[in-house]
C-alpha atoms as a PDB file:
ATOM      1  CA  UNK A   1     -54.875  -2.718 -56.018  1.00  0.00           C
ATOM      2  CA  UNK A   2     -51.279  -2.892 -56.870  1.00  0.00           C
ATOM      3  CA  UNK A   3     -50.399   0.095 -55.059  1.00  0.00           C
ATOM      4  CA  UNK A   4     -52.391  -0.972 -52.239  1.00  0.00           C
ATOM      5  CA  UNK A   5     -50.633  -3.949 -52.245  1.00  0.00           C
ATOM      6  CA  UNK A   6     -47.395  -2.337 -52.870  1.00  0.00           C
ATOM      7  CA  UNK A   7     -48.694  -0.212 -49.614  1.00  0.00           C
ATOM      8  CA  UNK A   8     -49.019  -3.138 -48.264  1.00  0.00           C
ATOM      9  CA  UNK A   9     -45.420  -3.965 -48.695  1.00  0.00           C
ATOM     10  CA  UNK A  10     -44.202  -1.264 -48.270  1.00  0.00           C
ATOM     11  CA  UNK A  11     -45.356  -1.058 -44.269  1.00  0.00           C
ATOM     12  CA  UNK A  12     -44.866  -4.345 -44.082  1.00  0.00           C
ATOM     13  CA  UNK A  13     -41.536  -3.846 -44.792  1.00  0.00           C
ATOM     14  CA  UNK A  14     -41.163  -0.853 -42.382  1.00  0.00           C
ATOM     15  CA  UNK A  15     -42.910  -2.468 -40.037  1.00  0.00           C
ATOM     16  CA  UNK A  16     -40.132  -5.279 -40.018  1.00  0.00           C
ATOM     17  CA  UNK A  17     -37.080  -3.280 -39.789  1.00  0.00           C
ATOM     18  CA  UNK A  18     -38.621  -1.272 -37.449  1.00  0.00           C
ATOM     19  CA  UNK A  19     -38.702  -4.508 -35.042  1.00  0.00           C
ATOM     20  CA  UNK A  20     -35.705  -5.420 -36.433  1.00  0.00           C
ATOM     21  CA  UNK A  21     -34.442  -2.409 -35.070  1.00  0.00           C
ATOM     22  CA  UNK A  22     -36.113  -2.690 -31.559  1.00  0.00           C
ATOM     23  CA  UNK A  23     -34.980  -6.520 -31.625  1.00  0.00           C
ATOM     24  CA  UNK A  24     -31.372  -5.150 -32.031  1.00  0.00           C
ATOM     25  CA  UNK A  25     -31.574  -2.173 -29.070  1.00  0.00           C
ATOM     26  CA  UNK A  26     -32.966  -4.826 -27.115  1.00  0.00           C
ATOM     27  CA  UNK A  27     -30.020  -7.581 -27.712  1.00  0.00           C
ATOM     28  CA  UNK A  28     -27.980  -4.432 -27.248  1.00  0.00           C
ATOM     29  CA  UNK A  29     -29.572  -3.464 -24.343  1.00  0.00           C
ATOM     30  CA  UNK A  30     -29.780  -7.062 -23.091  1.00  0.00           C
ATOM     31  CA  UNK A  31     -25.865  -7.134 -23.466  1.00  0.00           C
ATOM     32  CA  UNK A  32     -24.985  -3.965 -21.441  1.00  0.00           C
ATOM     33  CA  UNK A  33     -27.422  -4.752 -18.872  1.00  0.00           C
ATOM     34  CA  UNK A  34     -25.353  -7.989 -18.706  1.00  0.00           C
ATOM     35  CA  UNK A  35     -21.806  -6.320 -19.084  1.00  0.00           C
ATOM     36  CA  UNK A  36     -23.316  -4.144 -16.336  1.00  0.00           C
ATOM     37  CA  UNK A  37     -23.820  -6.815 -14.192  1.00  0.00           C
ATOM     38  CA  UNK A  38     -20.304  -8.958 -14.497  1.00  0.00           C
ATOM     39  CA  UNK A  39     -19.236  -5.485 -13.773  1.00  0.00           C
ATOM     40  CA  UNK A  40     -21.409  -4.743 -11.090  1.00  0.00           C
ATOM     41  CA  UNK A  41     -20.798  -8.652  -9.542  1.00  0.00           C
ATOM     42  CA  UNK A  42     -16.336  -7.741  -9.944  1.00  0.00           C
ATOM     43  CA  UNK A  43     -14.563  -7.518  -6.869  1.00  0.00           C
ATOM     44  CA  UNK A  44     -11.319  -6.098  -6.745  1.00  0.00           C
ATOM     45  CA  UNK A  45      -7.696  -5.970  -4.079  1.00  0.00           C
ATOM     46  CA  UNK A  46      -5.470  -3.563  -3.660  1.00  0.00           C
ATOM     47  CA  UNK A  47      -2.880  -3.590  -0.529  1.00  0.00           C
ATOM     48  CA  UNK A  48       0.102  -5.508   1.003  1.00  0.00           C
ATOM     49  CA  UNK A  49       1.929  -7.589  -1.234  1.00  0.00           C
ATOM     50  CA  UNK A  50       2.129 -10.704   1.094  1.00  0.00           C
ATOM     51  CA  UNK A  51      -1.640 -11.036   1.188  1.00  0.00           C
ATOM     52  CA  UNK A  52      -1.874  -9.620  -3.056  1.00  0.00           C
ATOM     53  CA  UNK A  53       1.182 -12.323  -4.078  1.00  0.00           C
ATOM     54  CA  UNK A  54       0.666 -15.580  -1.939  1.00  0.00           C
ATOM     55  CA  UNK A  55      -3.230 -15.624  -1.201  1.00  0.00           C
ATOM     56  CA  UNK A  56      -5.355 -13.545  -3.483  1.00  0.00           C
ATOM     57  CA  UNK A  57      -4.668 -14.990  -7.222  1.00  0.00           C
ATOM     58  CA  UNK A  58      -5.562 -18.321  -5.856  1.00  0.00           C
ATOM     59  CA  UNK A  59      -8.420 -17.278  -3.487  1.00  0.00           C
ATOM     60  CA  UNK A  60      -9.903 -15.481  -6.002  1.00  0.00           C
ATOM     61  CA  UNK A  61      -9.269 -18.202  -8.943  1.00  0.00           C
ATOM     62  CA  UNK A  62     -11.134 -20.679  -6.476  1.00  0.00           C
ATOM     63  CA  UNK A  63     -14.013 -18.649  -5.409  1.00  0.00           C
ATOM     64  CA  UNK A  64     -14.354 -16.884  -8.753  1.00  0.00           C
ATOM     65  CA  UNK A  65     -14.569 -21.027 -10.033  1.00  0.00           C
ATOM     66  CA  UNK A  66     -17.357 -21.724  -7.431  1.00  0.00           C
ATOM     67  CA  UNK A  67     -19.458 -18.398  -7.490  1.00  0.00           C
ATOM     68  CA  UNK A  68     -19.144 -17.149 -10.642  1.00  0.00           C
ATOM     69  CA  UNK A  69     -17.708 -13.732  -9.377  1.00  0.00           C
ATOM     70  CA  UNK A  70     -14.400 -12.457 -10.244  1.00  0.00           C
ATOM     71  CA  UNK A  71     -11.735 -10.197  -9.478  1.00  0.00           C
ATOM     72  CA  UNK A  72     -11.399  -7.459 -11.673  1.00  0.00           C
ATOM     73  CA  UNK A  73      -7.754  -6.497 -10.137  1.00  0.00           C
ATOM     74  CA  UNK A  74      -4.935  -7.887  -7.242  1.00  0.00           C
ATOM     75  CA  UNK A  75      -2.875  -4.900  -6.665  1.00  0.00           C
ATOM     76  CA  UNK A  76       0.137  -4.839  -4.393  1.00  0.00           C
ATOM     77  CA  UNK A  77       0.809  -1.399  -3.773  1.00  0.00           C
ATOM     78  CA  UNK A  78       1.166  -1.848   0.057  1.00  0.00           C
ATOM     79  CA  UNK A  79      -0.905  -1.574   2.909  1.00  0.00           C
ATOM     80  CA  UNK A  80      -1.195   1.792   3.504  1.00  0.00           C
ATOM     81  CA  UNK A  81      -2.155   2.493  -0.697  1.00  0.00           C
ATOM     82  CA  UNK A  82      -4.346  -0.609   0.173  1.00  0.00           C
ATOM     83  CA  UNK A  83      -6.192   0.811   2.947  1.00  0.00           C
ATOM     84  CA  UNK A  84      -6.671   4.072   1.516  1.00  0.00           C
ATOM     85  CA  UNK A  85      -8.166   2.239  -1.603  1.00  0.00           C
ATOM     86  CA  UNK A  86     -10.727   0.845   0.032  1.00  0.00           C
ATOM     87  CA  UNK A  87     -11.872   3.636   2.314  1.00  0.00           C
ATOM     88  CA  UNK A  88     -11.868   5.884  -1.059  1.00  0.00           C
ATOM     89  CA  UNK A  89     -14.098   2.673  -2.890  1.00  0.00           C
ATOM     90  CA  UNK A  90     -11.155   2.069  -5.498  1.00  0.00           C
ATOM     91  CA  UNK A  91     -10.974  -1.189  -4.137  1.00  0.00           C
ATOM     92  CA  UNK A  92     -13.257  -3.666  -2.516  1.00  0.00           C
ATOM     93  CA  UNK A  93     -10.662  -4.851  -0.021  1.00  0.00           C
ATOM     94  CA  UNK A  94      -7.993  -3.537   1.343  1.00  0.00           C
ATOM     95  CA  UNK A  95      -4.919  -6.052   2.361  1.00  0.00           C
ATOM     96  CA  UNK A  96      -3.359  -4.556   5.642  1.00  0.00           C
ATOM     97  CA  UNK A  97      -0.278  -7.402   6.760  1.00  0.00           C
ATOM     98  CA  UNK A  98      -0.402  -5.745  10.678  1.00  0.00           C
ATOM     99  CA  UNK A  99      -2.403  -4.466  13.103  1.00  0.00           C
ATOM    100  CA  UNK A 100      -5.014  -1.736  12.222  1.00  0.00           C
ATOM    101  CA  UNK A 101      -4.500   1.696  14.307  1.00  0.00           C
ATOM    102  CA  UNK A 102      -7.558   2.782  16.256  1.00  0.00           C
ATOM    103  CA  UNK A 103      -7.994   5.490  13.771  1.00  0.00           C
ATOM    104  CA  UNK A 104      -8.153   3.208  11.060  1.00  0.00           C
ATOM    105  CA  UNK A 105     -10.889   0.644  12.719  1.00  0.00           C
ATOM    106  CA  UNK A 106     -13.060   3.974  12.794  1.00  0.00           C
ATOM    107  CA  UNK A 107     -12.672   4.502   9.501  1.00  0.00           C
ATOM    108  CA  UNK A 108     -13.879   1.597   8.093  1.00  0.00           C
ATOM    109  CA  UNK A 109     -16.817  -0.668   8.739  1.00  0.00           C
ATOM    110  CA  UNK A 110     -15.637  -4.178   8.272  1.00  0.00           C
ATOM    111  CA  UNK A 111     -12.203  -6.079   8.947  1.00  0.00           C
ATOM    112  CA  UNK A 112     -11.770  -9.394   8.840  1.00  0.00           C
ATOM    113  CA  UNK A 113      -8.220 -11.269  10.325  1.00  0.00           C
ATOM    114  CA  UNK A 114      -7.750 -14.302   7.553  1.00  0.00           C
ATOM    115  CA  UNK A 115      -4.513 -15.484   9.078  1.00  0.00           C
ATOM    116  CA  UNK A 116      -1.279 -14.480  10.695  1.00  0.00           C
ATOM    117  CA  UNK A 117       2.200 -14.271   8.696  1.00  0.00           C
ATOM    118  CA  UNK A 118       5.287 -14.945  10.178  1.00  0.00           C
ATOM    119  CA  UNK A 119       8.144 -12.332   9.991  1.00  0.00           C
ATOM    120  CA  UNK A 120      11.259 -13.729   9.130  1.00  0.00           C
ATOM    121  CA  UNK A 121      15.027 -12.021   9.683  1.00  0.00           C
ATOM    122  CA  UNK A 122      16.715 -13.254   6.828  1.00  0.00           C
ATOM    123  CA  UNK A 123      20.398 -13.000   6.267  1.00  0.00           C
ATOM    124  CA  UNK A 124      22.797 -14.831   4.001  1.00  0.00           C
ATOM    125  CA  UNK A 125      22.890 -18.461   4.082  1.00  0.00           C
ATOM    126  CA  UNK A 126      26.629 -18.536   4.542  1.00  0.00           C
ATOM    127  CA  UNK A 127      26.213 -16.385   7.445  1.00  0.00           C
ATOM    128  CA  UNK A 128      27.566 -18.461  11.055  1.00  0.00           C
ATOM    129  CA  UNK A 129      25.509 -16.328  12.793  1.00  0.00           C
ATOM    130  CA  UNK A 130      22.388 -18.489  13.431  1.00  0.00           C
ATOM    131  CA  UNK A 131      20.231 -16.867  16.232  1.00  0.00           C
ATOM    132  CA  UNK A 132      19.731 -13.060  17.560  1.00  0.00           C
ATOM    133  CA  UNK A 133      17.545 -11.750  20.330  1.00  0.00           C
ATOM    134  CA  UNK A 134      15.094  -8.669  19.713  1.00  0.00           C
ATOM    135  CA  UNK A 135      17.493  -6.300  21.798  1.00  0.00           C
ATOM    136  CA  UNK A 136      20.491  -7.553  19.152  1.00  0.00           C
ATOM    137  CA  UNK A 137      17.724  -6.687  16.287  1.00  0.00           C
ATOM    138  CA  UNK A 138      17.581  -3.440  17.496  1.00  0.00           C
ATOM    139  CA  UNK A 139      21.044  -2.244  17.625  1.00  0.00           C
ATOM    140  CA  UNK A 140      21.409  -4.050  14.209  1.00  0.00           C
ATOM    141  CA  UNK A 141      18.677  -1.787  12.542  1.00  0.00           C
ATOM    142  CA  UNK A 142      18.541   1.273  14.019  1.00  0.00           C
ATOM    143  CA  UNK A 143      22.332   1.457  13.048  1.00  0.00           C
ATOM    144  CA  UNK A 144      24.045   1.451  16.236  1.00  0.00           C
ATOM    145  CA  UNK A 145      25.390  -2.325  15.940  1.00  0.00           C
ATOM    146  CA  UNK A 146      27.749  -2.103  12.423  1.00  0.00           C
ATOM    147  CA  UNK A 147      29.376  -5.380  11.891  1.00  0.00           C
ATOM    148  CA  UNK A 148      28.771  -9.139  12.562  1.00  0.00           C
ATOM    149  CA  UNK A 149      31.944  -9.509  14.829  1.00  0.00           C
ATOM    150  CA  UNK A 150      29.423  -7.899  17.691  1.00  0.00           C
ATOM    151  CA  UNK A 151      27.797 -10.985  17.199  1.00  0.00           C
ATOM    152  CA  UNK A 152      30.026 -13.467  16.921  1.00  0.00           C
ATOM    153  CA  UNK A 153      30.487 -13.607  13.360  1.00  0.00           C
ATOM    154  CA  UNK A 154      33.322 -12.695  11.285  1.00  0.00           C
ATOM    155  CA  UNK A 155      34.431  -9.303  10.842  1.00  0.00           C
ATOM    156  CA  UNK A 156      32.706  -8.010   8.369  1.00  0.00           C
ATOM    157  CA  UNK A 157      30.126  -5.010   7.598  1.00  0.00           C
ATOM    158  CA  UNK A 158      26.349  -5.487   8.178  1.00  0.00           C
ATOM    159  CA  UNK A 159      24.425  -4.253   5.248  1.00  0.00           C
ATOM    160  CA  UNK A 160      20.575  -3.439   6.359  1.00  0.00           C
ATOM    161  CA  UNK A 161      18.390  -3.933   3.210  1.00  0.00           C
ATOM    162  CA  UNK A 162      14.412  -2.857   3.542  1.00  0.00           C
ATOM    163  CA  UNK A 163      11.528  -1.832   1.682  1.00  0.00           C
ATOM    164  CA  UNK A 164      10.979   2.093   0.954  1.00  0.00           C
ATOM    165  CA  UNK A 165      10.554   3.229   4.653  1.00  0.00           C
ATOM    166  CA  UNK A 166       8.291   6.049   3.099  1.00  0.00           C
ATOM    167  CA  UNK A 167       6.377   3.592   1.489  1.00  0.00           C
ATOM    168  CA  UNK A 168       3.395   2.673   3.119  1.00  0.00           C
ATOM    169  CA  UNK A 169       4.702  -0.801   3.419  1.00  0.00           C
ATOM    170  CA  UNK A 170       3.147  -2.762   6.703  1.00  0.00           C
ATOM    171  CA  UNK A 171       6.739  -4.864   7.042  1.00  0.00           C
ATOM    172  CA  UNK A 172       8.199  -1.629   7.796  1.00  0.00           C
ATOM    173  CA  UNK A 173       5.739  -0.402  10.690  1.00  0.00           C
ATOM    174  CA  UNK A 174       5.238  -4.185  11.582  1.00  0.00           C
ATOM    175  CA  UNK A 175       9.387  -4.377  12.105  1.00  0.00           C
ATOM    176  CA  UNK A 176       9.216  -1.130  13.675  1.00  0.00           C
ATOM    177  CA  UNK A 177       6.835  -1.671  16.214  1.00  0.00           C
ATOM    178  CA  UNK A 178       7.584  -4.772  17.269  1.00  0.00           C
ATOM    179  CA  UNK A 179      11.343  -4.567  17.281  1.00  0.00           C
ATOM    180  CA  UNK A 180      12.511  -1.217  17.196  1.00  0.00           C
ATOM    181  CA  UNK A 181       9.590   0.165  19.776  1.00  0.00           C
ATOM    182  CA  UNK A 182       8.967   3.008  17.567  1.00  0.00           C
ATOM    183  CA  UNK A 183      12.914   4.062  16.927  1.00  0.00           C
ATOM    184  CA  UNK A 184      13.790   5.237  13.921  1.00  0.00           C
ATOM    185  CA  UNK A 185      15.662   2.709  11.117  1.00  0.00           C
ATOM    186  CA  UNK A 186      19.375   3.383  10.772  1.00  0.00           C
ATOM    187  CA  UNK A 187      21.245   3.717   7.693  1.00  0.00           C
ATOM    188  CA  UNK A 188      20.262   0.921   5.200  1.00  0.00           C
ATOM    189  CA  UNK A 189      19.186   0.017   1.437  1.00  0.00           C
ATOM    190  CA  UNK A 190      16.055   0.935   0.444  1.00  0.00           C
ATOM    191  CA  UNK A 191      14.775  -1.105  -1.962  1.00  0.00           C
ATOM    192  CA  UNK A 192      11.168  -1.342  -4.081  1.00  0.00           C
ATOM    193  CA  UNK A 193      10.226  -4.594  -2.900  1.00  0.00           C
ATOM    194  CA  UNK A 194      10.542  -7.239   0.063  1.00  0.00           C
ATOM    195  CA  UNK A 195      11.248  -9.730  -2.607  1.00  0.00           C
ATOM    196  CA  UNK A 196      14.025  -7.642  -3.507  1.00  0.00           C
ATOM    197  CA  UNK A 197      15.300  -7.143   0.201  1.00  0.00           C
ATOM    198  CA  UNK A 198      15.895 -10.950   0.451  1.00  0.00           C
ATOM    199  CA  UNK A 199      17.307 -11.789  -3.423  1.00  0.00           C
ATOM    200  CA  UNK A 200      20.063  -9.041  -2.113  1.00  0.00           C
ATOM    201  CA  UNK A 201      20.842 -10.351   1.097  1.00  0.00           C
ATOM    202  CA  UNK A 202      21.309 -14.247  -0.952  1.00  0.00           C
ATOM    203  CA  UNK A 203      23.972 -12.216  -2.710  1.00  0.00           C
ATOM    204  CA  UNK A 204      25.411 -10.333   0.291  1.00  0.00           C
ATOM    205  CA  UNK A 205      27.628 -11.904   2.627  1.00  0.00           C
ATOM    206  CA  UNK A 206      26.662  -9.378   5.337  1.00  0.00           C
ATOM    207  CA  UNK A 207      23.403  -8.782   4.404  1.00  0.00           C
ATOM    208  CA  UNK A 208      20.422  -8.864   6.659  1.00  0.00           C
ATOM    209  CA  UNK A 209      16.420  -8.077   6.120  1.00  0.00           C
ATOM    210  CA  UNK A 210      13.304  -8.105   7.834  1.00  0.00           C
ATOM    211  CA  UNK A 211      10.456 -10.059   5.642  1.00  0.00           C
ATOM    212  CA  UNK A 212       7.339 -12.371   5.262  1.00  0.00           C
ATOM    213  CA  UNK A 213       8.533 -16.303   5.637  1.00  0.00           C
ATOM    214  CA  UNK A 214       6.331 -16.759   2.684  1.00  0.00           C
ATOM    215  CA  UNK A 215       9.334 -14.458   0.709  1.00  0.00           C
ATOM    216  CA  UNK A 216      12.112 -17.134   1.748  1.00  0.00           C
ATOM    217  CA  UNK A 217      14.426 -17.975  -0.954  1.00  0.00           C
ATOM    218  CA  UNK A 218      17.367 -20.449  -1.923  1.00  0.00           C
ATOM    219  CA  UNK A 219      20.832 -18.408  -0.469  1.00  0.00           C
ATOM    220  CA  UNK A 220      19.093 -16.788   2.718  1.00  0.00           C
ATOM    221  CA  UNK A 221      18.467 -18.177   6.094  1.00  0.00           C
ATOM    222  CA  UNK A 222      16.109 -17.276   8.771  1.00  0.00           C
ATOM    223  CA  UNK A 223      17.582 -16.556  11.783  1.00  0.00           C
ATOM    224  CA  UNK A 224      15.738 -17.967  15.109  1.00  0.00           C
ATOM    225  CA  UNK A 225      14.336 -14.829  17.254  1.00  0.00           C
ATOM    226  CA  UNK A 226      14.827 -14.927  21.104  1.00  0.00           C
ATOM    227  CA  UNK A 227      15.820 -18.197  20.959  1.00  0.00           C
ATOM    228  CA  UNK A 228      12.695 -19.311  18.725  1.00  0.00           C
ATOM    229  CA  UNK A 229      12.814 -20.785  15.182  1.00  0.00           C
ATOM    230  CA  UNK A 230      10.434 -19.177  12.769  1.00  0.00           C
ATOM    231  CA  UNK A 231       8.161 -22.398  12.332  1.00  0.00           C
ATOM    232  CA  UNK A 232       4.298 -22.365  12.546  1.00  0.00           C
ATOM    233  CA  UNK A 233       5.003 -24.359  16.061  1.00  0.00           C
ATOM    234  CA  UNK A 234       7.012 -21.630  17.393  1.00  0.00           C
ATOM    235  CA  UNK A 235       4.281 -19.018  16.794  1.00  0.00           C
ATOM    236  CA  UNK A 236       1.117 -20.876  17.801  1.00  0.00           C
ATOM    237  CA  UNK A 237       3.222 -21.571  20.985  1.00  0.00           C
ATOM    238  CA  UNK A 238       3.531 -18.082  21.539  1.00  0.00           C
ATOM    239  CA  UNK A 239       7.686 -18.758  21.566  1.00  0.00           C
ATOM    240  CA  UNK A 240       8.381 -17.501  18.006  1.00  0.00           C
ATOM    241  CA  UNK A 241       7.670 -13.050  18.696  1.00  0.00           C
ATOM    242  CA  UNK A 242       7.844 -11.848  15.302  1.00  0.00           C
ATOM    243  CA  UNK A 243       3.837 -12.508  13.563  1.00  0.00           C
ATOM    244  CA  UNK A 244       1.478 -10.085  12.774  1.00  0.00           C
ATOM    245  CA  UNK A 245      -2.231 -10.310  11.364  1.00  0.00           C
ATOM    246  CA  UNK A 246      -3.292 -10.673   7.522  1.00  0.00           C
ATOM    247  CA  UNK A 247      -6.385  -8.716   7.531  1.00  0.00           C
ATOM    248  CA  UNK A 248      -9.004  -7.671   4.550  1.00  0.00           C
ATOM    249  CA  UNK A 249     -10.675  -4.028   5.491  1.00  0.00           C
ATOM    250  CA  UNK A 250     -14.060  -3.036   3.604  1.00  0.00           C
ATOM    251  CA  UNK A 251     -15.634   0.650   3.228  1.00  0.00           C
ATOM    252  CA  UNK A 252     -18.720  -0.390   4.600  1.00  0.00           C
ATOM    253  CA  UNK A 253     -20.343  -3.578   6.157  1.00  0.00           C
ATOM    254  CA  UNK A 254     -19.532  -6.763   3.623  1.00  0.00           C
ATOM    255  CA  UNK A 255     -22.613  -7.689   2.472  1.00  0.00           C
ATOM    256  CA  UNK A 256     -23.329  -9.710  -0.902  1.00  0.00           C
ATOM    257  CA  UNK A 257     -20.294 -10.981  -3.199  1.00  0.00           C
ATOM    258  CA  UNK A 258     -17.709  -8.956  -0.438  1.00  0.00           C
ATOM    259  CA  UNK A 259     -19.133 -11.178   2.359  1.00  0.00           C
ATOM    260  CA  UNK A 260     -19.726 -14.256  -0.070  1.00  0.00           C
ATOM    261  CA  UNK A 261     -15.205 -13.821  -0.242  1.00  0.00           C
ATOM    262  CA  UNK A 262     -14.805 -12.950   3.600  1.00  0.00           C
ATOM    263  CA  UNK A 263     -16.745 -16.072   4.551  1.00  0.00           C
ATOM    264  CA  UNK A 264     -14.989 -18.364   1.561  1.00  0.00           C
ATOM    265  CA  UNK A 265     -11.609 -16.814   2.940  1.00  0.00           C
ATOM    266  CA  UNK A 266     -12.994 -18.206   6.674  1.00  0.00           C
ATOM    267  CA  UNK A 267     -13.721 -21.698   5.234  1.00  0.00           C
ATOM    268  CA  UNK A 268     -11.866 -24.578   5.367  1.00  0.00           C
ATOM    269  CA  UNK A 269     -10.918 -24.330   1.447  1.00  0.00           C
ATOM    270  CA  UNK A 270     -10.121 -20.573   1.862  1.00  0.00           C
ATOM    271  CA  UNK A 271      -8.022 -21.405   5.150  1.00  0.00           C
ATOM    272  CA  UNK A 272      -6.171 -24.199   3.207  1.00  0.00           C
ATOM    273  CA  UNK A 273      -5.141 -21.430   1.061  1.00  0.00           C
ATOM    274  CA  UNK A 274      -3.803 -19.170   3.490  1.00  0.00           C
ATOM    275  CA  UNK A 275      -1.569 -22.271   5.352  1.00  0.00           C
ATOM    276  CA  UNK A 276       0.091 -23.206   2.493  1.00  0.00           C
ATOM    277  CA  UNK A 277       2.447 -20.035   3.718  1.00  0.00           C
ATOM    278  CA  UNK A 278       1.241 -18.541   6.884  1.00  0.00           C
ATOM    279  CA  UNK A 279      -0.686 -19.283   9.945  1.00  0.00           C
ATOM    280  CA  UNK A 280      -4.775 -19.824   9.415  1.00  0.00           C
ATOM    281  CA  UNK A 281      -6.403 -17.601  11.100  1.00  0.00           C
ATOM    282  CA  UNK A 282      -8.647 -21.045  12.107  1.00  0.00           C
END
């Protein structure tokens, strides 16, 4: 009887760590499936810096706040890393600050415009030289124009600071297109960053850059383009030339927590975001 009962106990006791065991695996289990999921529910940016800087951390803090969903990473590696990101599925969405090619609109299935940035041509704020035309850009940046006594500012050098020209950054084509109809840049500083462009040019006398208004800093001014001032006004009237489109690109249709962002982006909260530096996109 005593062994029996000790039998007893002794599969009792089995019998207990045993679902102890399966208790644990299934906690375990419970917790992956879980992990899993925030995983599975993470979004993620990659792409220009003016979208990855002055909209995402706050779009995403916001919606992550209402939804539960959060980012997982904001890159800024520009838009052409951005794009490719997103086509390869490193990234959800891809931040592209200008217009899409036709090549690239085939190669993905959604884009979505969230606003418009104005392009600013900063120099030094101790520059006289308050206004240029897009014909005076020009000659400025594809090197043929060399010092601000063309322009009726004192004689002294013109120093062209941009971002990496082989970088993949959208400023660059944006600038290019827009101003330079496809010329090549002249001689000029190539720096990592647009932020970087315009802390130089606040510490160059004859410095001048091409960059997002949302970049502007103490010790630069923005020049007015054609006439224009670079105000939201200016380029809602159509007066101000130099804006191109923020836009989010996705590998395939946005459906889910991808659309669940593109429409947040699209509503009023999501729009207030995008005005506090650029023109809504509504």
């Amino acid at each position: 009887m005593a062994i029996a009962v000790f039998g007893l106990l002794i599969t009792g006791a089995v019998t207990g760590a045993t679902a102890a065991t399966a208790a644990d695996r299934a906690v375990r289990n419970d917790d992956q499936s879980s992990a899993g999921a925030a995983e599975a529910r993470a979004l993620s940016y990659e792409g220009a810096t003016t979208i990855g800087t002055n909209i995402m951390p706050e779009a995403a803090r916001l919606f992550g706040a209402q939804t539960g969903v959060k980012f997982s990473s904001i890159g800024g590696a520009g838009a052409d890393a951005g794009f490719k990101a997103a086509v390869e599925g490193r990234a959800t969405f891809g931040g592209v600050a200008r217009e899409l090619t036709a090549d690239e609109k085939a190669r993905v299935s959604g884009y979505e415009v969230i606003g418009y940035d104005v392009m600013g041509v900063f120099v030094n704020a101790g520059n006289p030289v308050k206004s240029l035309t897009r014909a005076q850009l020009k000659e400025i940046f594809t090197g043929r124009a060399t010092n601000w006594d063309q322009f009726g500012g004192p004689t002294r050098a013109i120093t062209v600071y941009s971002e990496k020209l082989s970088g993949g950054r959208a400023t660059v084509k944006a600038f290019k297109d827009m101003v330079l109809g496809g010329e090549p840049y002249g001689p000029l500083k190539e720096l990592e960053d647009a932020t970087d462009c315009v802390k130089d040019v606040a510490a160059d006398a004859g410095g001048i850059t091409a960059s997002s208004m949302s970049f502007a800093i103490n010790g630069v001014m923005a020049l007015s383009i054609d006439g224009a001032p670079a105000t939201r006004g200016a380029v809602q009237s159509g007066a101000y030339p130099l804006k191109r489109p923020l836009i989010l690109v996705t590998r395939d249709v946005p459906a889910g927590d991808a659309k669940a962002f593109l429409d947040f982006m699209l509503s009023p909260e999501g729009q207030a975001i995008v005005g506090r530096k650029f023109v809504p996109a509504k």
